[in-house]
C-alpha atoms as a PDB file:
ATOM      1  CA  UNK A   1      -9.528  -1.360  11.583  1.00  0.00           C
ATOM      2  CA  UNK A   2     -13.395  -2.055  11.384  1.00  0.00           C
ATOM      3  CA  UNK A   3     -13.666  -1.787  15.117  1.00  0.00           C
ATOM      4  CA  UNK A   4     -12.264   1.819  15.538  1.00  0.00           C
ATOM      5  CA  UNK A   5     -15.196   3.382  13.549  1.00  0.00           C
ATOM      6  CA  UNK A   6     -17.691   1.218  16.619  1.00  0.00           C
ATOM      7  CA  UNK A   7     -15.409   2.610  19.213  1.00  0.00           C
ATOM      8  CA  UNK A   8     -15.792   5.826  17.932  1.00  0.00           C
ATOM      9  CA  UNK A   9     -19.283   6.582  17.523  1.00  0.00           C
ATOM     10  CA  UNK A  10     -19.613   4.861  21.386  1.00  0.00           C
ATOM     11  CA  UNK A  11     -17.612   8.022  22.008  1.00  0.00           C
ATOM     12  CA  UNK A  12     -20.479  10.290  19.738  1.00  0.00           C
ATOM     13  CA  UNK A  13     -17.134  11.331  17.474  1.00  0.00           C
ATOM     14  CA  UNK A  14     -16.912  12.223  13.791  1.00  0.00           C
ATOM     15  CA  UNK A  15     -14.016  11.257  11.770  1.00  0.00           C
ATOM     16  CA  UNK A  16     -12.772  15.310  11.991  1.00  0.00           C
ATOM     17  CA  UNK A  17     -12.964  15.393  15.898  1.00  0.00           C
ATOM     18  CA  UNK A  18     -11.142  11.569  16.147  1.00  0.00           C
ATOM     19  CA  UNK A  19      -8.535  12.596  13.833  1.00  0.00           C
ATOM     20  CA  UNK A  20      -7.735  15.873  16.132  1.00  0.00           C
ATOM     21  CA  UNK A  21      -8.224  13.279  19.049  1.00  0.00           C
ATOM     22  CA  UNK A  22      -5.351  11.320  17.717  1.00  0.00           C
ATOM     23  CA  UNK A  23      -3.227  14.361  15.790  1.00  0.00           C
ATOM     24  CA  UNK A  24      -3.520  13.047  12.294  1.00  0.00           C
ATOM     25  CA  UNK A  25      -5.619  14.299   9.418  1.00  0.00           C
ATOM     26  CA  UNK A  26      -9.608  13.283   8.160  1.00  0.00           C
ATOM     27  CA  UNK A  27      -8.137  11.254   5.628  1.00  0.00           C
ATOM     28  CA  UNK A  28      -5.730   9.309   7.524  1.00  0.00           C
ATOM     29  CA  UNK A  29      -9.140   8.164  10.292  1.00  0.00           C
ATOM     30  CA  UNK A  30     -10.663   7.376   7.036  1.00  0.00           C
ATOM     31  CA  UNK A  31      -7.861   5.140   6.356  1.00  0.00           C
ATOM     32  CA  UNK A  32      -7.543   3.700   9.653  1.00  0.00           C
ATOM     33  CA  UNK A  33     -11.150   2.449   9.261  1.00  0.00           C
ATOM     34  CA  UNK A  34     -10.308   0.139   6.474  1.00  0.00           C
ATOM     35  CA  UNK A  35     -10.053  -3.509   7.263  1.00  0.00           C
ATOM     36  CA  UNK A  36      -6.533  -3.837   6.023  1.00  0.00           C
ATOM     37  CA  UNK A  37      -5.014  -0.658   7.583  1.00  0.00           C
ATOM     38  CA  UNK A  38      -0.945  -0.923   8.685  1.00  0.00           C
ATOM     39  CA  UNK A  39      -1.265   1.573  11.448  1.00  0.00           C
ATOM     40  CA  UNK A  40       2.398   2.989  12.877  1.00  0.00           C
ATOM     41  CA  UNK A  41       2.303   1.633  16.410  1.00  0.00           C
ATOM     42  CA  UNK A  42       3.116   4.712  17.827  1.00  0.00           C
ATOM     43  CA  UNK A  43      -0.429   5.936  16.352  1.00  0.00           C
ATOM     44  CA  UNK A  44      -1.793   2.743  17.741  1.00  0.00           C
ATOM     45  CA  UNK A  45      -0.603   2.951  21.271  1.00  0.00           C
ATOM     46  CA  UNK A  46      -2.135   6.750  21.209  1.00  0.00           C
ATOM     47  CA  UNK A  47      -5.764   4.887  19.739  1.00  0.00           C
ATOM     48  CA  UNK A  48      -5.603   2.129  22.505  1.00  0.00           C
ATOM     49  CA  UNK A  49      -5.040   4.689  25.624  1.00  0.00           C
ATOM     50  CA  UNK A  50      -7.550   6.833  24.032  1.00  0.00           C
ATOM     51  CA  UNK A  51      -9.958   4.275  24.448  1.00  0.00           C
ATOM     52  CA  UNK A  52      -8.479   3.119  27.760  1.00  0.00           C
ATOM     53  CA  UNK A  53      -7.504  -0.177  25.942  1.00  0.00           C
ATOM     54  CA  UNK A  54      -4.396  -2.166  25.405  1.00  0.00           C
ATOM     55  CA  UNK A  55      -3.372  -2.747  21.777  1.00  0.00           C
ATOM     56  CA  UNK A  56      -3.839  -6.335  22.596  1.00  0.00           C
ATOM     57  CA  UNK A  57      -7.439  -5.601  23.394  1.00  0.00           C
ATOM     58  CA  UNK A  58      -7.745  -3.699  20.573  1.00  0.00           C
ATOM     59  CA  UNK A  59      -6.701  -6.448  18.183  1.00  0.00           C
ATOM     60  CA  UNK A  60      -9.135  -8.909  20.052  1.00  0.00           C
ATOM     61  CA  UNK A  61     -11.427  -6.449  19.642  1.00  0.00           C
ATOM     62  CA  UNK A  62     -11.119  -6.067  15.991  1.00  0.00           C
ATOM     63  CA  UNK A  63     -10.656  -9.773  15.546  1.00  0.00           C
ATOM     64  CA  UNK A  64     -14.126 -10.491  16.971  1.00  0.00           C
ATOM     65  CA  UNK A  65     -15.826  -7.551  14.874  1.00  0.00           C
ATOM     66  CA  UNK A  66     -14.287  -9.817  11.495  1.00  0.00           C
ATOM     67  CA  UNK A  67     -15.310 -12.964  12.617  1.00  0.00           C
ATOM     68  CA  UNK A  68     -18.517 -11.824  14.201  1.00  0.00           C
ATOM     69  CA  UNK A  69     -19.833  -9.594  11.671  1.00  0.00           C
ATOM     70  CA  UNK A  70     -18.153  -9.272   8.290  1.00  0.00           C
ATOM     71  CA  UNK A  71     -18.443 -12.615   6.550  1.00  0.00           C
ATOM     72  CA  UNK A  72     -18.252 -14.949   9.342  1.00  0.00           C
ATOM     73  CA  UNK A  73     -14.003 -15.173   8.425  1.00  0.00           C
ATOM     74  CA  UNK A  74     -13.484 -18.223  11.062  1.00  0.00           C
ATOM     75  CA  UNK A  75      -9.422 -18.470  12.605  1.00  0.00           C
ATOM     76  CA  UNK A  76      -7.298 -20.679  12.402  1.00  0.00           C
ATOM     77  CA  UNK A  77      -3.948 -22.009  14.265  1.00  0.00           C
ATOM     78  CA  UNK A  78      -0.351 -21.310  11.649  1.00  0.00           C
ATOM     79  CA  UNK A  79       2.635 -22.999  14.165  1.00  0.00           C
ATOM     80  CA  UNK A  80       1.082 -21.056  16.916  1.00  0.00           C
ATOM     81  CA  UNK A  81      -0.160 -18.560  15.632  1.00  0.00           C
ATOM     82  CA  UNK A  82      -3.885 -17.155  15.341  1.00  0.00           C
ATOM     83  CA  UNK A  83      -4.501 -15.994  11.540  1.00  0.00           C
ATOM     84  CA  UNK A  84      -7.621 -14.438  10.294  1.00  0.00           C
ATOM     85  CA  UNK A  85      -8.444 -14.533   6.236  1.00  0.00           C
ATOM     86  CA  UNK A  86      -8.555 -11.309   5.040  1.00  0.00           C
ATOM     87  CA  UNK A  87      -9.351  -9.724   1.709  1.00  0.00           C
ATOM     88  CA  UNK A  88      -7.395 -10.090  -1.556  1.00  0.00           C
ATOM     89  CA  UNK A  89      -5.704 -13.179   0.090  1.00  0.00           C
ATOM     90  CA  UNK A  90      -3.733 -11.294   2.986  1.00  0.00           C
ATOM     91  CA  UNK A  91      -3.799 -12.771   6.400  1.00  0.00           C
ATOM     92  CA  UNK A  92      -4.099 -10.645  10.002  1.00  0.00           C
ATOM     93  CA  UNK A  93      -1.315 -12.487  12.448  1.00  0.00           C
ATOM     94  CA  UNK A  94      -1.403 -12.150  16.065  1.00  0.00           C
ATOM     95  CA  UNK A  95       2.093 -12.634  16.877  1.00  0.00           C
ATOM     96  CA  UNK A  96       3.503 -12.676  20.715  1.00  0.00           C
ATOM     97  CA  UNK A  97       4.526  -8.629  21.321  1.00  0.00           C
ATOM     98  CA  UNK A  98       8.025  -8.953  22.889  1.00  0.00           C
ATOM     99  CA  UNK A  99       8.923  -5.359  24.280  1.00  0.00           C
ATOM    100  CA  UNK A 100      12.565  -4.262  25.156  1.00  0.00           C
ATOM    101  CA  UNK A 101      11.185  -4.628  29.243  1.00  0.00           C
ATOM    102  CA  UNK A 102      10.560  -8.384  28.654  1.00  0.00           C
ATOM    103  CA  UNK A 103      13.763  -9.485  26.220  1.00  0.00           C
ATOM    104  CA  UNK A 104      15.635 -11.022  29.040  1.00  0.00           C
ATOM    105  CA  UNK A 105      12.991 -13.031  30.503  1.00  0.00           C
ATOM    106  CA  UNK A 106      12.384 -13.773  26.990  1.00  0.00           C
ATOM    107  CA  UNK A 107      15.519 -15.030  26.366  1.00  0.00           C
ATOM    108  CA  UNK A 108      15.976 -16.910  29.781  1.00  0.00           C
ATOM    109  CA  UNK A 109      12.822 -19.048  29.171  1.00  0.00           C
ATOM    110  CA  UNK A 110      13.725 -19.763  25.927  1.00  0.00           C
ATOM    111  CA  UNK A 111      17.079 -21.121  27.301  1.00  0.00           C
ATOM    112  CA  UNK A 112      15.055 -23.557  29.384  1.00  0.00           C
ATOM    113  CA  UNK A 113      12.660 -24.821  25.958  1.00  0.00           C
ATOM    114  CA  UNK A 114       9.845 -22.904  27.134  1.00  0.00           C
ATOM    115  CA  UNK A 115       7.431 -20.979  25.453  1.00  0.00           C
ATOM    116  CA  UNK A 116       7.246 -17.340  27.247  1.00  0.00           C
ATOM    117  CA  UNK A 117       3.152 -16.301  26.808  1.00  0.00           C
ATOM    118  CA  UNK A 118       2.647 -12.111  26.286  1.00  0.00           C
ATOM    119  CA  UNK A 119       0.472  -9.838  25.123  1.00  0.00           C
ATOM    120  CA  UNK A 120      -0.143  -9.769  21.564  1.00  0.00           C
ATOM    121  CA  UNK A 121       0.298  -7.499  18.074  1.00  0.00           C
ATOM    122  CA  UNK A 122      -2.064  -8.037  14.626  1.00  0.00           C
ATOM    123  CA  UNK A 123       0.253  -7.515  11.823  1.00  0.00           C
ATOM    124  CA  UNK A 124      -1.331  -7.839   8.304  1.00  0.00           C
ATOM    125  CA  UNK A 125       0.719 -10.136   5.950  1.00  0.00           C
ATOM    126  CA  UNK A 126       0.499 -11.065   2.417  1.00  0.00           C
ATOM    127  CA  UNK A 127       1.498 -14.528   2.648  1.00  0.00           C
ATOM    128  CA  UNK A 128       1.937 -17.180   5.153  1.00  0.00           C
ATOM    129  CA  UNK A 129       5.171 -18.469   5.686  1.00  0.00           C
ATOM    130  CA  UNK A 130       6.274 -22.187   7.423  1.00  0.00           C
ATOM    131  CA  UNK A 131       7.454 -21.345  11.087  1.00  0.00           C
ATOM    132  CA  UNK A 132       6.307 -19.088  13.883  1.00  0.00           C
ATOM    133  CA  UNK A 133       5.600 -15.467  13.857  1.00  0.00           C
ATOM    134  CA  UNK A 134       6.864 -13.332  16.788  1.00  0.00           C
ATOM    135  CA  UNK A 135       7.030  -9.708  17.380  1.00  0.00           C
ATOM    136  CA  UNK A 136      10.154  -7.773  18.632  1.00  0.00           C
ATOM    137  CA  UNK A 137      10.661  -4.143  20.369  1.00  0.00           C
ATOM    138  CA  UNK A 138      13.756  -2.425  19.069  1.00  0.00           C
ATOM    139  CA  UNK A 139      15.779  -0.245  20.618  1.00  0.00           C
ATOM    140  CA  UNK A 140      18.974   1.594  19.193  1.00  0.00           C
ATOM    141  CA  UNK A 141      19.947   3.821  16.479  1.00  0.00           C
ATOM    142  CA  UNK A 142      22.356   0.903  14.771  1.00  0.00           C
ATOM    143  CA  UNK A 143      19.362   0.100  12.104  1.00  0.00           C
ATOM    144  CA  UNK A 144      18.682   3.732  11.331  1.00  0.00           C
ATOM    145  CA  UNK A 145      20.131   5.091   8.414  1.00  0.00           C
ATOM    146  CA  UNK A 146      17.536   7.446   7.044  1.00  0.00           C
ATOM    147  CA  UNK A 147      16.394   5.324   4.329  1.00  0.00           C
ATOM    148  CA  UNK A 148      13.157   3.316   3.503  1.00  0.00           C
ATOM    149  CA  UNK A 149      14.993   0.151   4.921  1.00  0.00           C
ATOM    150  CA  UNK A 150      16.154   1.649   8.243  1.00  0.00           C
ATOM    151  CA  UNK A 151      14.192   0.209  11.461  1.00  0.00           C
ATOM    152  CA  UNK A 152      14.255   3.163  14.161  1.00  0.00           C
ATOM    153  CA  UNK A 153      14.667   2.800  17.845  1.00  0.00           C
ATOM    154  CA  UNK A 154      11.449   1.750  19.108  1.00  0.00           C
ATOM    155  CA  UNK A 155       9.892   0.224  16.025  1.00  0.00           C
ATOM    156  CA  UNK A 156       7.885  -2.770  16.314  1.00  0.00           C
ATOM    157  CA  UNK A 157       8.758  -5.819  14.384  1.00  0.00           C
ATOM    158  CA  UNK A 158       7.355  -9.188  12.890  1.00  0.00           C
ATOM    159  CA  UNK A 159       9.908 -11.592  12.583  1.00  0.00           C
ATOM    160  CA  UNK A 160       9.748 -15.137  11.390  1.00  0.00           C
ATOM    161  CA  UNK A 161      11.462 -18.154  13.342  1.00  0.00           C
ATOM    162  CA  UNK A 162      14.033 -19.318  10.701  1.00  0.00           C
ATOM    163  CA  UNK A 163      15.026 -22.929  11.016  1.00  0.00           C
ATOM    164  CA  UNK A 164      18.701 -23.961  11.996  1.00  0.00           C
ATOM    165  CA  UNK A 165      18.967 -24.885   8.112  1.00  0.00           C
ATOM    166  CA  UNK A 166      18.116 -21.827   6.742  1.00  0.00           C
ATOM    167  CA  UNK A 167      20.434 -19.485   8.455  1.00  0.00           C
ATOM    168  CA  UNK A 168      23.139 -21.479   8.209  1.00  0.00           C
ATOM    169  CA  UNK A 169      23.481 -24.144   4.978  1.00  0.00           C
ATOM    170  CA  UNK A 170      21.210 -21.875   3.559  1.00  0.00           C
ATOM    171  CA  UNK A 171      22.534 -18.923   4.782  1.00  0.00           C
ATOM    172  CA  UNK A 172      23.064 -16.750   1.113  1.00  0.00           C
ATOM    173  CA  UNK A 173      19.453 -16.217   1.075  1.00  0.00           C
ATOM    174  CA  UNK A 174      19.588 -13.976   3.901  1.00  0.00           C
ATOM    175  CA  UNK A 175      22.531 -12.027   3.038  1.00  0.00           C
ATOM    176  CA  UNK A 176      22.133  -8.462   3.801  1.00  0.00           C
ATOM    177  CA  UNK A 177      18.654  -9.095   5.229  1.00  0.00           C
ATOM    178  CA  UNK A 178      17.158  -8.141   8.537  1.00  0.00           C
ATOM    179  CA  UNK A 179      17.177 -10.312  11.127  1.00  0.00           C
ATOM    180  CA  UNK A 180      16.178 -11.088  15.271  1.00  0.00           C
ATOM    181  CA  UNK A 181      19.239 -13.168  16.749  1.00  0.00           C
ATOM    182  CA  UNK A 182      18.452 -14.474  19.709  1.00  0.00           C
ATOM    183  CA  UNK A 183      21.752 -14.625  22.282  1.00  0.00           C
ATOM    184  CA  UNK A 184      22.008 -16.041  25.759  1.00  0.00           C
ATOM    185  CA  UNK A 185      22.453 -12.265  27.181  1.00  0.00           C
ATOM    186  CA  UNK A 186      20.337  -9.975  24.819  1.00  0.00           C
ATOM    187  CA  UNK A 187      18.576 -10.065  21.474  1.00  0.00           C
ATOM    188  CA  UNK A 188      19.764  -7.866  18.886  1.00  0.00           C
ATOM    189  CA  UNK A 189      18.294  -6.680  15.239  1.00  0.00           C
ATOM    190  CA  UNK A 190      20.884  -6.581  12.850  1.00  0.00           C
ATOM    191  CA  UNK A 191      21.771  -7.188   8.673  1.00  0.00           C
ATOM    192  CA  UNK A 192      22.435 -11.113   8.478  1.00  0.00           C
ATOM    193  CA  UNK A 193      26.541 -11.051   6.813  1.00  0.00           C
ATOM    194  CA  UNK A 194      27.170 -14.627   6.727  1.00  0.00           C
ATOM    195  CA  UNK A 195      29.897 -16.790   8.229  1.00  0.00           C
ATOM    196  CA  UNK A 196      33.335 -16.608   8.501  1.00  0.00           C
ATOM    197  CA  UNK A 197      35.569 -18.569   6.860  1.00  0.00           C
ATOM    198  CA  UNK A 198      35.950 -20.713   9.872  1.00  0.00           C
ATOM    199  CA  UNK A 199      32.027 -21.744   9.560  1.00  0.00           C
ATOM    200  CA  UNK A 200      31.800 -21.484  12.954  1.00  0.00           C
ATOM    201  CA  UNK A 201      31.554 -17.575  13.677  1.00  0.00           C
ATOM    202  CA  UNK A 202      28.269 -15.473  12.378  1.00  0.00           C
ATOM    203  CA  UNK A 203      28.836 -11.862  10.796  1.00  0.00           C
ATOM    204  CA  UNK A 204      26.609  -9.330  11.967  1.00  0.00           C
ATOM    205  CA  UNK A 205      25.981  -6.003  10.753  1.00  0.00           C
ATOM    206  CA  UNK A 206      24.553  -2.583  10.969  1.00  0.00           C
ATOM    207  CA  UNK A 207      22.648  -0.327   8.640  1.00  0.00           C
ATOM    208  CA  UNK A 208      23.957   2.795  10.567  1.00  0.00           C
ATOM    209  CA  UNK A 209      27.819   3.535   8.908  1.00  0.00           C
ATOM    210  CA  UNK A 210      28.401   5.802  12.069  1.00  0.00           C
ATOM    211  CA  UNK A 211      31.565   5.234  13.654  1.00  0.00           C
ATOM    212  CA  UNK A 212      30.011   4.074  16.794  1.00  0.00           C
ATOM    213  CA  UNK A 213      28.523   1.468  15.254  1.00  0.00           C
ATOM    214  CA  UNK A 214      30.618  -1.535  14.239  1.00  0.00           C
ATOM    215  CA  UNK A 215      29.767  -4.851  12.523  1.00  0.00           C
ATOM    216  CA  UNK A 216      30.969  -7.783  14.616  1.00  0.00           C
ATOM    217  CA  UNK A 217      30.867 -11.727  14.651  1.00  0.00           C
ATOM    218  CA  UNK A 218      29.571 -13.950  17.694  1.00  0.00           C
ATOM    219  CA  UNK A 219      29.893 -17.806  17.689  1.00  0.00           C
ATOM    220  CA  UNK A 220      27.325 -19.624  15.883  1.00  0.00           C
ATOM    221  CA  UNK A 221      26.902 -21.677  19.099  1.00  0.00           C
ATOM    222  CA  UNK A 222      25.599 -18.687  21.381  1.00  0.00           C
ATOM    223  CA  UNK A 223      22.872 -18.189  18.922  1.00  0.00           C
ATOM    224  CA  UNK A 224      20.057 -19.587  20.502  1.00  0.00           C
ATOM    225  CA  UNK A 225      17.586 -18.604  17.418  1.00  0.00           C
ATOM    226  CA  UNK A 226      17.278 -16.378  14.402  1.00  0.00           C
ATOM    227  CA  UNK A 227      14.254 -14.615  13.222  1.00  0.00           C
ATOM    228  CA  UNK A 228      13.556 -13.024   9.636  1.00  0.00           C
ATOM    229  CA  UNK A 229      12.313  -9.220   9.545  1.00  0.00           C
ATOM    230  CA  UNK A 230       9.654  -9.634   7.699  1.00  0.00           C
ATOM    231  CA  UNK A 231       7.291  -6.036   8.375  1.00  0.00           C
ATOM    232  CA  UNK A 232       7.864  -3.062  10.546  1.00  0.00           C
ATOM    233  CA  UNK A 233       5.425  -0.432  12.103  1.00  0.00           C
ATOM    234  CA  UNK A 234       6.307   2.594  14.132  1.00  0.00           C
END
């Protein structure tokens, strides 16, 4: 992030003393500084509070240092969403930051059709994809399974609003693929399994094969919406 290197030399900090600021090494600042860095958002949260910020504010922040002073890169509105051109042809999305604290009010305005406002997350993205972007807490060791694809408790994801088609009559394209369901009492992140041979009842699973953990099915009709995993930071 371009603006991290202003905020820090506000402060009168080298990269060495901001990288023991923030527990990580020189190289990893240097990284940081880069206009496409994926920072893990618990490395973000401890950057915003260091500079008494909000990660929100941080992304504005950042957002008006690229438009403002590195090639004049102008927004622009994808289903909702504020995108900023990047380099190489990636995209920065601010996406609506839904945290576990705010899933049921989430979830209770979206029963009535309305469109709950919240802070936002920048997640860098190599492609734009129809639909909205929206960005989901987790909480919950059922994801977590030690491997490259698990999504801890507390990870932060970008999800992509999947149209009633596509996760049902086009449901084999999401098979075994990470996924926001939205339900009328909770929203859960789970492997997409398909239907069961009824049609009518959804398969979900879990990446965890602890006992405690069990796949399940719910009624296609309490699924209010479905989201696609599509990045991960923590």
């Amino acid at each position: 992030m371009f603006i991290l290197k202003q905020l820090r030399r506000k402060k009168n900090l080298s990269q060495t003393d901001f990288a023991k600021e923030i527990g990580v090494s020189l190289r990893t600042i240097q990284l940081y500084e880069k206009e496409n860095a994926n920072i893990p958002i618990k490395k973000l949260r401890k950057i915003a509070d260091f500079f008494e910020l909000s990660i929100a504010e941080l992304y504005i922040r950042e957002l008006n240092e690229i438009e403002n002073g590195y090639d004049q890169r102008k927004a622009f509105s994808h289903h909702g969403n504020i995108c900023y051109p990047l380099e190489n042809g990636k995209f920065m999305v601010m996406a609506p930051l839904i945290l576990l604290a705010h899933h049921k009010e989430y979830v209770q305005k979206l029963a009535k059709g309305k469109i709950p406002k919240s802070q936002q997350i920048g997640f860098i993205v190599e492609l734009l994809e129809d639909n909205a972007y929206v960005a989901f807490e987790v909480m919950g060791d059922s994801m977590d399974d030690g491997t490259g694809a698990s999504i801890p408790s507390g990870a932060i994801v970008l999800a992509r609003k999947l149209s009633v088609e596509e996760w049902t009559t086009r449901s084999d394209n999401l098979l075994q693929k990470a996924v926001i369901s939205i339900h009328k009492d909770r929203i859960m992140c789970k492997l997409f399994d398909g239907f069961d041979t009824d049609g009518k009842h959804l398969r979900l699973a879990n990446l965890n094969m602890s006992p405690e953990y069990q796949d399940f099915t719910v009624p296609s009709s309490e699924v209010m919406a479905m989201f696609k995993v599509i990045k991960k930071q923590f």
